[in-house]
Protein backbone atom coordinates (compact mmCIF):
# COMPACT_ATOMS: atom_id res chain seq x y z
CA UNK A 1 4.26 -25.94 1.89
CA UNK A 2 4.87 -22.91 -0.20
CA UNK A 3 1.74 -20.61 0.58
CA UNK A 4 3.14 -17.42 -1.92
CA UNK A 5 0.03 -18.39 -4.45
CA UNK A 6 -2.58 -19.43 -1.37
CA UNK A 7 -4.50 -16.61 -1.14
CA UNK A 8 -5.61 -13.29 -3.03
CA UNK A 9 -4.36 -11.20 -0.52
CA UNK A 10 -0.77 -12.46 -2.48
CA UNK A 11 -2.29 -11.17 -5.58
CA UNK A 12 -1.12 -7.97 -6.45
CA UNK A 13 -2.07 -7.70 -10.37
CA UNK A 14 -5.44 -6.02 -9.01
CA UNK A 15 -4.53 -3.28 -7.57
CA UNK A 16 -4.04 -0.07 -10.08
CA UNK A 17 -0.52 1.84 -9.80
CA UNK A 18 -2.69 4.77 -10.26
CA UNK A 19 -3.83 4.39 -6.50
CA UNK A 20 -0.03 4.46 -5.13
CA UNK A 21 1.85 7.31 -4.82
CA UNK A 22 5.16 7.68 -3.62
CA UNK A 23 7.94 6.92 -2.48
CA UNK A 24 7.61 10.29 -0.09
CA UNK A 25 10.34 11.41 2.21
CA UNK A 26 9.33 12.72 5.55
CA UNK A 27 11.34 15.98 6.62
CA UNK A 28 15.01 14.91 8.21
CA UNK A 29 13.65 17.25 11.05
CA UNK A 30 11.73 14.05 12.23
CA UNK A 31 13.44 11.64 14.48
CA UNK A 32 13.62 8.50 12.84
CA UNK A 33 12.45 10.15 9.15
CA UNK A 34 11.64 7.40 6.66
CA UNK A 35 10.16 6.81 2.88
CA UNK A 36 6.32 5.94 2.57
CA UNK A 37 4.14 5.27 -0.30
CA UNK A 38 0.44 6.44 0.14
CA UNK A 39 -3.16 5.32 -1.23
CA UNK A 40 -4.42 7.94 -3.62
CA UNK A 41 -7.89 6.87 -2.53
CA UNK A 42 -8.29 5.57 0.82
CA UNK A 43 -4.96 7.98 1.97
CA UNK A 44 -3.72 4.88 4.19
CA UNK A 45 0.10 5.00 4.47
CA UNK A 46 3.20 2.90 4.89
CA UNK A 47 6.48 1.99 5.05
CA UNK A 48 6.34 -0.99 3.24
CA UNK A 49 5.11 -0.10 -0.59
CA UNK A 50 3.99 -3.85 -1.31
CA UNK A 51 1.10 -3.38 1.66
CA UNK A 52 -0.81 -1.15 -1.17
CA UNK A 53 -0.70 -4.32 -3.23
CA UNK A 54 -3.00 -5.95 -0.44
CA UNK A 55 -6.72 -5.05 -1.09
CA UNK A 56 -7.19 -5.89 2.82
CA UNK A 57 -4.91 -3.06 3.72
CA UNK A 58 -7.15 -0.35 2.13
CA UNK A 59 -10.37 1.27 4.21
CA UNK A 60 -13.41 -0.68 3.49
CA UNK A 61 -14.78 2.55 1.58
CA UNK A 62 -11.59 2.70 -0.60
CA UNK A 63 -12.08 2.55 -4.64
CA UNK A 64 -9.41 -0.56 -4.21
CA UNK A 65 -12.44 -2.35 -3.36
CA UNK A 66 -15.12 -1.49 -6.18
């Protein structure tokens, strides 16, 4: 059962790219440094730039939402 088209939390067409910024580089003076990508809006972060592409990852208060 393929489950890729299940849900609209696999939708990523409604999400604006104007709400992502990124990819950022964290200093190499940080153990461990790594690339990001952050919410313009809601300023949520992470490592993985198709989580922004999730409305459910975005603070309830977030514009990703209106």
């Amino acid at each position: 059962m393929s489950t890729s088209n299940s849900t609209s939390e696999n939708s990523i067409g409604s999400i604006k790219k104007e709400h992502i910024s990124g990819p950022h580089w964290e200093p190499p003076t940080i153990p461990n440094a790594t690339t990001y990508w952050r919410c313009t809006s809601c300023q949520r972060e992470s490592t993985c730039e198709q989580d922004l592409h999730r409305e459910r990852f975005h603070a309830p208060s977030c514009e990703v939402h209106q």
